[in-house]
Protein backbone atom coordinates (compact mmCIF):
# COMPACT_ATOMS: atom_id res chain seq x y z
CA UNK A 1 20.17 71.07 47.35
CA UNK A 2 20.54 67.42 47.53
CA UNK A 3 23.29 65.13 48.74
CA UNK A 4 25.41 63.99 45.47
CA UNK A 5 26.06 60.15 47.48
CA UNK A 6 22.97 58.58 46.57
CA UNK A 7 24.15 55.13 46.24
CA UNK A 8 23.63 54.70 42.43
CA UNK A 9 26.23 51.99 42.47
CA UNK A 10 26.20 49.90 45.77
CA UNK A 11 28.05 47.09 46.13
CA UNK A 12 27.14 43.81 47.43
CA UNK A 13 28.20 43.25 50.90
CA UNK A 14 29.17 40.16 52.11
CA UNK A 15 28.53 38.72 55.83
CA UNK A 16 31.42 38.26 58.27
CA UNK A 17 34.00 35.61 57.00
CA UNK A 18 34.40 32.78 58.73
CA UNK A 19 37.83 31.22 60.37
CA UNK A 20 41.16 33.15 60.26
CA UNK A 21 42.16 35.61 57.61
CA UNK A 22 45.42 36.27 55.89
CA UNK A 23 44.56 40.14 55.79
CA UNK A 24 41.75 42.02 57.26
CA UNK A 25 41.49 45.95 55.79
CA UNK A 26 40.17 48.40 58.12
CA UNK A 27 38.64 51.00 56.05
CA UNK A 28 36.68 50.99 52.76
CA UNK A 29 37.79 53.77 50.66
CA UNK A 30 40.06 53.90 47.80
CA UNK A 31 43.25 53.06 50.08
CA UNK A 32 41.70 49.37 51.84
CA UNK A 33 40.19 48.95 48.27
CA UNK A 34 43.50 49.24 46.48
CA UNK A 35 45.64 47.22 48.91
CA UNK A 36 42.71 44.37 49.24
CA UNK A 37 42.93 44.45 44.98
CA UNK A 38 47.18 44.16 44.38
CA UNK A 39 47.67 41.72 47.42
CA UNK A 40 44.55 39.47 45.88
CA UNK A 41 46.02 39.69 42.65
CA UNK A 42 49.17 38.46 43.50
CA UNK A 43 48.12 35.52 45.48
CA UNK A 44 44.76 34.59 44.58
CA UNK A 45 44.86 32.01 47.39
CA UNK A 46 45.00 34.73 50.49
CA UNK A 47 41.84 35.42 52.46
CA UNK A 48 41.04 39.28 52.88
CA UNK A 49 38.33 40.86 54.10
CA UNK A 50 37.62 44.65 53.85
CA UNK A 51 35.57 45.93 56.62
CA UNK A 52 34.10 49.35 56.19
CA UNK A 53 31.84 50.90 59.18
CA UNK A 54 29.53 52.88 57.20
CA UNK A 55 29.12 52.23 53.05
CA UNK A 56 31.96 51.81 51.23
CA UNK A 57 33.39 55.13 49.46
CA UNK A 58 31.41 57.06 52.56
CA UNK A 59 33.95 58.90 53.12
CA UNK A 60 36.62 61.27 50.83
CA UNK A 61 37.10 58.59 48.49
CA UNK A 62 33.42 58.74 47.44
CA UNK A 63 33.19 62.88 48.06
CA UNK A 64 36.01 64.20 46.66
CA UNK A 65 36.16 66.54 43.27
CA UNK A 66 37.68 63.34 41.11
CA UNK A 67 40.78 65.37 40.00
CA UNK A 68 43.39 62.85 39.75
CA UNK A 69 46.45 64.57 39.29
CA UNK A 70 50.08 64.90 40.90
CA UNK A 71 51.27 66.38 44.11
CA UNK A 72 52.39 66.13 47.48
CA UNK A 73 52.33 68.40 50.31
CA UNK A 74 50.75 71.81 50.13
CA UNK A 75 53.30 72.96 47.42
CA UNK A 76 56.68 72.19 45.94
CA UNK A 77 58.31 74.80 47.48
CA UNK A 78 57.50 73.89 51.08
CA UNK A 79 58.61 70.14 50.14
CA UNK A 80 61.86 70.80 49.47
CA UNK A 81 61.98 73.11 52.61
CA UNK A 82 60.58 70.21 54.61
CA UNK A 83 63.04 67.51 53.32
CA UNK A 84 65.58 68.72 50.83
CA UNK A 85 65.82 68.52 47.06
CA UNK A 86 66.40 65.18 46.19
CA UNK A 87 63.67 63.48 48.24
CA UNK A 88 61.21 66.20 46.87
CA UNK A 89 62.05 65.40 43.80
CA UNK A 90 61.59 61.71 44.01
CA UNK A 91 58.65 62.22 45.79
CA UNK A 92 57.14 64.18 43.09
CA UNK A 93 57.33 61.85 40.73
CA UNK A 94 56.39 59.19 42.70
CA UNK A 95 53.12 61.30 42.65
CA UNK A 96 52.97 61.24 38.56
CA UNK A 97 53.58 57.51 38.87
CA UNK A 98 50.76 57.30 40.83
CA UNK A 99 48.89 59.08 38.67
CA UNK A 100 49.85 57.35 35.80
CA UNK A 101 49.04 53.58 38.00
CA UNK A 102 45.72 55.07 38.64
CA UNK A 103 44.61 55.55 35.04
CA UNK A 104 45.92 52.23 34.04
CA UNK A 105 44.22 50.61 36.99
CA UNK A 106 41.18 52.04 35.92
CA UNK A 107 42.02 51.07 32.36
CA UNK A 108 42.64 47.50 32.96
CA UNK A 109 39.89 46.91 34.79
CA UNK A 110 37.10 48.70 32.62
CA UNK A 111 35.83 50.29 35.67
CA UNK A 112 33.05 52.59 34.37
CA UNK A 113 33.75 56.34 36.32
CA UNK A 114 33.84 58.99 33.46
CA UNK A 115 37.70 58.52 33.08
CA UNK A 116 38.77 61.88 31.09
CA UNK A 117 42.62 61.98 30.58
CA UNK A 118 41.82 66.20 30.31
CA UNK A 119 44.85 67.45 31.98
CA UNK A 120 45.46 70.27 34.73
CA UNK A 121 45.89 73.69 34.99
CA UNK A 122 47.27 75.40 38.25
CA UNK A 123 45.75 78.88 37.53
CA UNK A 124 46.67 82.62 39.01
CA UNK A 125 44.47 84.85 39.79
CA UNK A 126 46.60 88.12 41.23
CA UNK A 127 50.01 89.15 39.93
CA UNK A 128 51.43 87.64 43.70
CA UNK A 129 49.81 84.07 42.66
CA UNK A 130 51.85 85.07 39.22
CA UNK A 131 55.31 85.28 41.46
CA UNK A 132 54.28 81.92 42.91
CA UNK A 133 53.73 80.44 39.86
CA UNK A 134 57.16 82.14 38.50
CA UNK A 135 58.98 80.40 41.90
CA UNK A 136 57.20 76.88 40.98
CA UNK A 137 58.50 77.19 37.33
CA UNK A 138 62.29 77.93 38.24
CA UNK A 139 62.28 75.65 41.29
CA UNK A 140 60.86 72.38 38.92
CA UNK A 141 63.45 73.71 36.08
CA UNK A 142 66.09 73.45 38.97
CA UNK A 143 64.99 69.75 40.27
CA UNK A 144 64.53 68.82 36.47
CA UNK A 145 60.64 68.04 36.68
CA UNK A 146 57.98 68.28 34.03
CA UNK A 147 56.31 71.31 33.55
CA UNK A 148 54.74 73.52 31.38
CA UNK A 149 54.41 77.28 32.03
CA UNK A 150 51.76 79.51 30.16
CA UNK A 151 51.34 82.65 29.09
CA UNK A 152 48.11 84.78 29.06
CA UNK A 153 47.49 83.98 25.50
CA UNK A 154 48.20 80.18 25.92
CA UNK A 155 45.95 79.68 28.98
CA UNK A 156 42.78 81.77 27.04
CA UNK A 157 43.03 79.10 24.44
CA UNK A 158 42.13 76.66 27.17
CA UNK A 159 39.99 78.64 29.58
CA UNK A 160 39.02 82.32 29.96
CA UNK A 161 38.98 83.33 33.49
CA UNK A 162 39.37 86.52 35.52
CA UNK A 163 42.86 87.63 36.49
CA UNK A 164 45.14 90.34 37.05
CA UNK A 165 49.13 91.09 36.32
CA UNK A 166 50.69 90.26 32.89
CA UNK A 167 52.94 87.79 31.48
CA UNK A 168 55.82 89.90 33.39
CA UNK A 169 54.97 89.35 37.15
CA UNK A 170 54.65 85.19 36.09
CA UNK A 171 53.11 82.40 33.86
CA UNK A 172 49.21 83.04 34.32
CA UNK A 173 49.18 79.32 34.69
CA UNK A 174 50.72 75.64 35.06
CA UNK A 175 50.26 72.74 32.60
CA UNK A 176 49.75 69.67 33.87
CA UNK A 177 48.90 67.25 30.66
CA UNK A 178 48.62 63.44 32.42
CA UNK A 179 46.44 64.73 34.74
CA UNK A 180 42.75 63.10 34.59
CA UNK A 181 38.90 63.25 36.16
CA UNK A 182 36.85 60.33 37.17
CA UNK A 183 33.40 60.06 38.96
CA UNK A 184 35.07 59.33 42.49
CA UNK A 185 31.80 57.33 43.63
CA UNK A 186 32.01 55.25 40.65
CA UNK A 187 35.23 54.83 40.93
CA UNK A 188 35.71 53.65 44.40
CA UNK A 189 32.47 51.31 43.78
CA UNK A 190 33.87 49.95 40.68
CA UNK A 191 36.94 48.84 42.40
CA UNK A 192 34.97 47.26 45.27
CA UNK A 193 32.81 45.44 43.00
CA UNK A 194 35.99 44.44 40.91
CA UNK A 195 38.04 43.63 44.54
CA UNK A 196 34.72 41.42 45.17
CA UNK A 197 34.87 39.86 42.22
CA UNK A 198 38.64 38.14 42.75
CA UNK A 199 37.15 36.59 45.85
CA UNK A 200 37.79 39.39 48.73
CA UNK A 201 35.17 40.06 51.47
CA UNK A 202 33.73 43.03 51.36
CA UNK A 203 31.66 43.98 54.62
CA UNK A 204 30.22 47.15 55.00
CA UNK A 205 28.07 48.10 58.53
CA UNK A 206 30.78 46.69 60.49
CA UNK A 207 32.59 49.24 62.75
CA UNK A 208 36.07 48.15 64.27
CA UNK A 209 36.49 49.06 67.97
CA UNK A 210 40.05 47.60 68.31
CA UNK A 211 42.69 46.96 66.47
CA UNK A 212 44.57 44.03 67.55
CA UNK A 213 48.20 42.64 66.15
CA UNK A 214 46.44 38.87 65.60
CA UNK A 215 43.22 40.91 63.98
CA UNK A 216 40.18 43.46 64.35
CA UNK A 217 37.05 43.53 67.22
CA UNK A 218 34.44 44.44 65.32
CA UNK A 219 30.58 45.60 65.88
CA UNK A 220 27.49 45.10 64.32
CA UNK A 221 24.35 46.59 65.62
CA UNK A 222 24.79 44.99 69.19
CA UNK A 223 26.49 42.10 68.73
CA UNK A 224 30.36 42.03 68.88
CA UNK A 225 33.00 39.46 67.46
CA UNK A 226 36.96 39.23 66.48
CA UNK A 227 38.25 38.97 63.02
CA UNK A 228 41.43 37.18 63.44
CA UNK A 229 43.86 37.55 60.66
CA UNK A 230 47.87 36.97 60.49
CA UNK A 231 47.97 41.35 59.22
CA UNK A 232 45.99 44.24 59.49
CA UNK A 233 46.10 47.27 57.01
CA UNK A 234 44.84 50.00 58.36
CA UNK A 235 43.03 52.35 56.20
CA UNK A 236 40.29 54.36 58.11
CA UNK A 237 42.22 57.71 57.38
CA UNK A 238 40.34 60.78 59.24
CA UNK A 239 38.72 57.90 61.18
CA UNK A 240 42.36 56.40 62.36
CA UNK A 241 42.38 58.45 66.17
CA UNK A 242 38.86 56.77 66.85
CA UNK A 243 40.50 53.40 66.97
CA UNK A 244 43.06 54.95 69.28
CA UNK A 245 46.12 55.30 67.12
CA UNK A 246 47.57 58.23 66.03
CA UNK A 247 45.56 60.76 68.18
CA UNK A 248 46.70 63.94 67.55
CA UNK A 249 48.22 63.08 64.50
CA UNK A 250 46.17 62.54 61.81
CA UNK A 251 43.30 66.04 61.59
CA UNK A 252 40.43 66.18 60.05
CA UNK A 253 39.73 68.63 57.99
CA UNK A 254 36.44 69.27 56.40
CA UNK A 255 36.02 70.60 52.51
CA UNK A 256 33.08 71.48 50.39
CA UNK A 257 32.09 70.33 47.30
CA UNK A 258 29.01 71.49 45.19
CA UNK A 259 27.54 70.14 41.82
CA UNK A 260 25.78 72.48 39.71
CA UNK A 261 22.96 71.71 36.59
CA UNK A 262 24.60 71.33 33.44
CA UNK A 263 26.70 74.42 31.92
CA UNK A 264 24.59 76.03 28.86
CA UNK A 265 25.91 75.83 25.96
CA UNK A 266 26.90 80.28 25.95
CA UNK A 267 28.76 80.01 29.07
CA UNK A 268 30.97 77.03 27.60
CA UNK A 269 31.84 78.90 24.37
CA UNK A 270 32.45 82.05 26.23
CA UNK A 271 34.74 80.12 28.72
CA UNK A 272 36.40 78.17 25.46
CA UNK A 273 36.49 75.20 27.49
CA UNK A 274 36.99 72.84 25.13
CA UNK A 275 39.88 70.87 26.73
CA UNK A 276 37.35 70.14 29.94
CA UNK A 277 40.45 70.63 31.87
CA UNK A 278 40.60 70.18 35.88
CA UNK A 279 41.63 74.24 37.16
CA UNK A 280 42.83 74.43 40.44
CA UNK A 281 43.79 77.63 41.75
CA UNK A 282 47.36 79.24 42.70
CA UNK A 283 45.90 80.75 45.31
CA UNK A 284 46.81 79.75 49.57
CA UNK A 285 43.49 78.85 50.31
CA UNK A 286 42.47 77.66 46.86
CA UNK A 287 39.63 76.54 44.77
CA UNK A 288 39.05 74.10 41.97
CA UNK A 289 36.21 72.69 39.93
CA UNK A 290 36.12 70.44 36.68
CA UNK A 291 33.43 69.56 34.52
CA UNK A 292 31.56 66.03 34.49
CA UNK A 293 30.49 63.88 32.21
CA UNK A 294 26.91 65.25 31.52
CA UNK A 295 28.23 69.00 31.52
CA UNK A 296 27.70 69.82 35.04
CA UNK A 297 30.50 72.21 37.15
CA UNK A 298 31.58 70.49 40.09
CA UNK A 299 33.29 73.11 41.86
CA UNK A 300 35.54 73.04 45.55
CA UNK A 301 37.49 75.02 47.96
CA UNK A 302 37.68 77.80 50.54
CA UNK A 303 38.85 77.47 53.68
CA UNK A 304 38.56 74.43 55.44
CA UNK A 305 36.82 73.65 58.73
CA UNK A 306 38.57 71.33 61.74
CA UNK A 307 36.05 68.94 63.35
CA UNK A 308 32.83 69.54 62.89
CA UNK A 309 31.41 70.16 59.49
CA UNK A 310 30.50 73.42 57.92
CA UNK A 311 26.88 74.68 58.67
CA UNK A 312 26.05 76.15 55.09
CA UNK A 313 27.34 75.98 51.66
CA UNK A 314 26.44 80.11 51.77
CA UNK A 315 30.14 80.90 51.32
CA UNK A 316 31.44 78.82 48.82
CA UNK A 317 28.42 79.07 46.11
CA UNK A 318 29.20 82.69 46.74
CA UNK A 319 33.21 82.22 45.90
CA UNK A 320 31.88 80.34 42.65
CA UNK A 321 29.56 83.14 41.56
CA UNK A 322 32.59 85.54 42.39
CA UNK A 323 34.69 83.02 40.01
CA UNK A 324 32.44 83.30 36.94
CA UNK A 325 31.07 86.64 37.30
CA UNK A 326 29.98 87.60 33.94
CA UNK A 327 29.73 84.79 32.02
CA UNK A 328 26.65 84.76 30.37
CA UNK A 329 24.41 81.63 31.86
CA UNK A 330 26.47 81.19 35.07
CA UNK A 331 24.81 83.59 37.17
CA UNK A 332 20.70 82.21 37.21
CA UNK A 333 22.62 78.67 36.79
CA UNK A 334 21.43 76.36 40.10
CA UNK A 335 23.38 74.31 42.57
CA UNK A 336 21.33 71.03 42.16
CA UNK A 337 24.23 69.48 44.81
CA UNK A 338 26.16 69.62 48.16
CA UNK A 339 28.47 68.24 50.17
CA UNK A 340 31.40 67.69 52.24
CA UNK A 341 34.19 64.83 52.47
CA UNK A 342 36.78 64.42 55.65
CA UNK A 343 40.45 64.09 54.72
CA UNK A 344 43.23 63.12 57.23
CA UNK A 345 45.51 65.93 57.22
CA UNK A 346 48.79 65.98 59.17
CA UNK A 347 50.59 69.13 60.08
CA UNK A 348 53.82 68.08 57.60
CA UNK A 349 51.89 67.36 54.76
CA UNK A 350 53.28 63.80 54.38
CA UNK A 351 51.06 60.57 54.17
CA UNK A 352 52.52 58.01 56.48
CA UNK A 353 52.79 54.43 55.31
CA UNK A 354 54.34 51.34 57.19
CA UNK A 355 54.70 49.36 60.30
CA UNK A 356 52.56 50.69 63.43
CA UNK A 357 54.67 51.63 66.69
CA UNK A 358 54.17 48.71 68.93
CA UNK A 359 51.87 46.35 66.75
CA UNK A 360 53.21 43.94 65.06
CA UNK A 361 51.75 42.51 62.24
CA UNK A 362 49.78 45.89 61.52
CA UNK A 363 50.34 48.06 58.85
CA UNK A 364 49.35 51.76 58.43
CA UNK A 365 48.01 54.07 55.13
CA UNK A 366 46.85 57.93 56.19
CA UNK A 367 47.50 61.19 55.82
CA UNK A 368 46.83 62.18 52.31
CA UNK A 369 46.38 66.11 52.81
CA UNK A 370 43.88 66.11 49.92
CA UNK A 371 46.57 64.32 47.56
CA UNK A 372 44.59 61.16 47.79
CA UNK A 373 42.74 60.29 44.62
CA UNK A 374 46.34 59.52 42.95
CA UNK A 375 48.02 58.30 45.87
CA UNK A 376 45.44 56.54 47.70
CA UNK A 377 45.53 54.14 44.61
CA UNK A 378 48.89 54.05 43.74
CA UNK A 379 49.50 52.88 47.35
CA UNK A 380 47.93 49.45 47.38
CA UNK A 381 51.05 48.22 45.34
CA UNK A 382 53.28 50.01 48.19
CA UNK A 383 50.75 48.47 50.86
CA UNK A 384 51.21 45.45 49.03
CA UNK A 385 54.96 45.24 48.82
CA UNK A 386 55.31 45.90 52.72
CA UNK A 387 53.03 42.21 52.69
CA UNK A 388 55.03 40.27 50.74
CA UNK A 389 58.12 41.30 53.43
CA UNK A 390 59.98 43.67 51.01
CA UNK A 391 61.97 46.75 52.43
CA UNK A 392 60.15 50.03 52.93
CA UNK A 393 61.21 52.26 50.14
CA UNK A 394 63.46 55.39 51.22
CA UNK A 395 61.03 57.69 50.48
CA UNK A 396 59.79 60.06 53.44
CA UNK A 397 56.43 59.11 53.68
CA UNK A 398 57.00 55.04 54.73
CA UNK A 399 57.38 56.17 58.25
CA UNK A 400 56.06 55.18 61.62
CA UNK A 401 53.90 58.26 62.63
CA UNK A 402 53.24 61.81 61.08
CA UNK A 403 54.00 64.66 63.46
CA UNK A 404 52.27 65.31 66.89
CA UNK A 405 50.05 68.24 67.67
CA UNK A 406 49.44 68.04 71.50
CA UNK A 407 46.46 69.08 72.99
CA UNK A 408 42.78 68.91 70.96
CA UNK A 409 42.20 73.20 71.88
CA UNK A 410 45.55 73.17 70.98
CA UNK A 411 45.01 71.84 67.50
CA UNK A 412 42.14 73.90 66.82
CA UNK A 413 43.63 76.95 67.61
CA UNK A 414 45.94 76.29 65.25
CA UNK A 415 44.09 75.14 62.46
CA UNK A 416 41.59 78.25 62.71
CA UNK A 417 44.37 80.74 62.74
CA UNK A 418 46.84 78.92 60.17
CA UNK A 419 43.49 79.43 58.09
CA UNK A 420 42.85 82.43 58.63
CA UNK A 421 45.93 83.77 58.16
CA UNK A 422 45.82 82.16 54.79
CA UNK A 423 42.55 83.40 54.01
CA UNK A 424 43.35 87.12 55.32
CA UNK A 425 46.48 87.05 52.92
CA UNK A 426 44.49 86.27 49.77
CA UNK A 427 42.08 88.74 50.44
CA UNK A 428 44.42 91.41 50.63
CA UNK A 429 46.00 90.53 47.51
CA UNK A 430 42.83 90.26 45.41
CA UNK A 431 42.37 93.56 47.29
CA UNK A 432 45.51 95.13 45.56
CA UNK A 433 44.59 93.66 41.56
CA UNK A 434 44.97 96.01 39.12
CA UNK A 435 41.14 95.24 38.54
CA UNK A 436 38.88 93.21 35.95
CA UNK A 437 40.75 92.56 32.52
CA UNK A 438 37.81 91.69 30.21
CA UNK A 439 40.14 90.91 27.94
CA UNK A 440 41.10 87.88 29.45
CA UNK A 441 37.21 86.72 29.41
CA UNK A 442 35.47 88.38 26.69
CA UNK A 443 37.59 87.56 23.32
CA UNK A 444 35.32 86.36 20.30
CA UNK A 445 35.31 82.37 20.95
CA UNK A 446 34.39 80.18 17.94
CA UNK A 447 31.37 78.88 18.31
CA UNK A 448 31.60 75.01 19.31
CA UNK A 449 30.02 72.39 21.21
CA UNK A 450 31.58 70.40 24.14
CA UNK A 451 29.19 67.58 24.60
């Protein structure tokens, strides 16, 4: 297996700017990229500079699955727990705007990633992610969001997958239709190269060791320097607690990601994928794949790992062999990639956007929970806004600081049992399915070609 980051698309870098700066971003994923890009094009006069300490995308924005689709939080039904109805709701579709901004960013400025407006589809696998599914439907029905529920019939005219329980225990799936798929490393490339097009700096190599309210001390190789600037947007997300703010605050979590050779053509027609729709799974610890451009399965999940990466891909090639067990040309069909991307969890599920405790003049962007692709873009404008002196909106998420977990054997206590208990809980109800229904996989699909 090889690394999928292999810089096909690198980006000019630029050398260290000279004199004071109107902005400097810390951080160059799709969140520094995004801000750098609305604040630029609303005052083509400002000076910004987007320093990135590695290569820019390096980190989730670049290694992510490219599902860009809605959500926030781990589900809707622990949002409204966490903070009521009415703010759920308005955060949710804040979320579809942001999905919606992100295609038309993309749009607008012709960046080249494999856009596919293909749609979603949260899919159950046991009759208890069928409940779930059933407490989703009424719950967005109650709020008065968008949503399409399907039945076993509808869902095998997108995809054929394994599952268990009937129409009666729940919907075997959720339609989400503005939902889309990009190339994340061409997309977060293409917006650097566009963002260094309009005249902002974009530095990569350059690590930040402190983040100052008049600007950024930065390093490169041994020498060391200060970037003054009237703001700072802070975007480093998992990397945010290494510039010593928000320690214990922001996690990271590690997922896996792996890229297989391109589907043959009698596993697509069995699977009657013809929609190429993103699948995510209704599962608690859930997994989720897509197909890209040139046919390959790009395929995520399991349970993530605090800290330090995971040590093998073992265990999630195995879930994805479990997934398409017995669909003719999945099972000899080779992993060709690997990986893993870093996302900046906190323990409420809410990004945190606005004004840093105690530093004036610096503004903040983290916590996406794995929502990011969406929001991550769709927050430049936000990040913007907050520039330009407008009020924060009321939303939940423009906030000082996520929640603290004290303690770092403390927070990985927690982490490893909080997944575990998750992971324990699926297993036991995968344990009690009523067993294989080839029927759901095996109906005569006309023959057709997806490329």
């Amino acid at each position: 297996m090889t690394t999928v980051w292999d810089r096909d698309h690198p980006v000019a870098t630029d050398g260290l700017p000279s004199g004071p700066l109107d902005v400097v971003v810390v951080g160059g994923g799709l969140s520094g990229l995004s801000a750098a890009y609305h604040a630029i094009r609303r005052r083509s006069g400002l000076r910004i500079a987007v320093i990135e300490a590695a290569r820019i995308g390096a980190g989730a924005s670049g290694r992510n699955t490219g599902m860009i689709g809605p959500g926030v939080a781990q589900s809707l039904t622990s949002l409204v727990r966490r903070v009521g109805p009415d703010a759920a709701r308005a955060l949710y579709e804040a979320s579809l705007d942001a999905v919606r901004a992100s295609r038309a960013l993309i749009e607008r400025e012709r960046i080249a990633c494999d856009l596919e407006v293909t749609g979603q589809l949260v899919v159950a696998r046991t009759r208890a992610d069928r409940k779930r599914l059933r407490q989703d439907v009424a719950l967005r029905a109650r709020l008065g969001l968008p949503h399409e529920a399907l039945d076993d019939r509808a869902l095998r005219d997108r995809i054929r997958l394994d599952s268990s329980g009937t129409d009666e225990d729940g919907p075997a799936a959720l339609h989400h239709p503005t939902a889309a798929v990009v190339d994340p490393a061409k997309l977060v490339t293409g917006l650097a190269r566009r963002v260094r097009a309009l005249g902002v700096h974009v530095c990569e190599g350059l690590r930040v060791t402190r983040v100052r309210g008049d600007g950024v001390e930065v390093q490169q190789g041994s020498e060391r320097t200060t970037l003054l600037a009237r703001r700072v947007v802070l975007a480093a997300g998992s990397e945010t607690p290494s510039l010593g703010l928000l320690r214990g605050r922001v996690l990271p979590l590690h997922l896996q990601v792996l890229a297989t050779a391109p589907l043959r053509r009698e596993a697509l027609e069995f699977l009657g994928w013809h929609g190429r729709e993103a699948v995510i799974g209704a599962s608690r610890l859930f997994d989720y794949f897509r197909l890209t451009a040139d046919g390959r399965l790009v395929y995520g999940g399991g349970a993530p790992r605090y800290g330090a990466g995971p040590r093998s891909f073992d265990g999630l090639e195995r879930l994805m062999r479990e997934r398409f067990a017995g669909v003719p040309g999945m099972d000899g069909l080779p992993v060709t990639h690997a990986w893993t991307g870093v996302i900046d969890y906190v323990l409420d599920g809410l990004p945190a956007l606005g004004a840093v405790r105690g530093r004036p003049g610096v503004l903040q962007v983290v916590g996406w929970c794995g929502h990011g692709l969406a929001l991550s873009i769709a927050a430049g404008e936000w990040i913007a806004d907050l520039l330009d002196g407008a009020a924060a909106s009321p939303l939940p998420w423009f906030r000082e600081r996520p929640p603290l977990v004290p303690l770092e054997p403390v927070r990985r206590l927690a982490c490893r049992a909080a997944v575990g208990t998750m992971a324990l809980r699926d297993r036991i109800e995968r344990g009690l399915r009523s067993g294989y229904r080839r029927s759901t996989v095996t109906a005569p699909v006309p023959t057709r070609s997806t490329f």
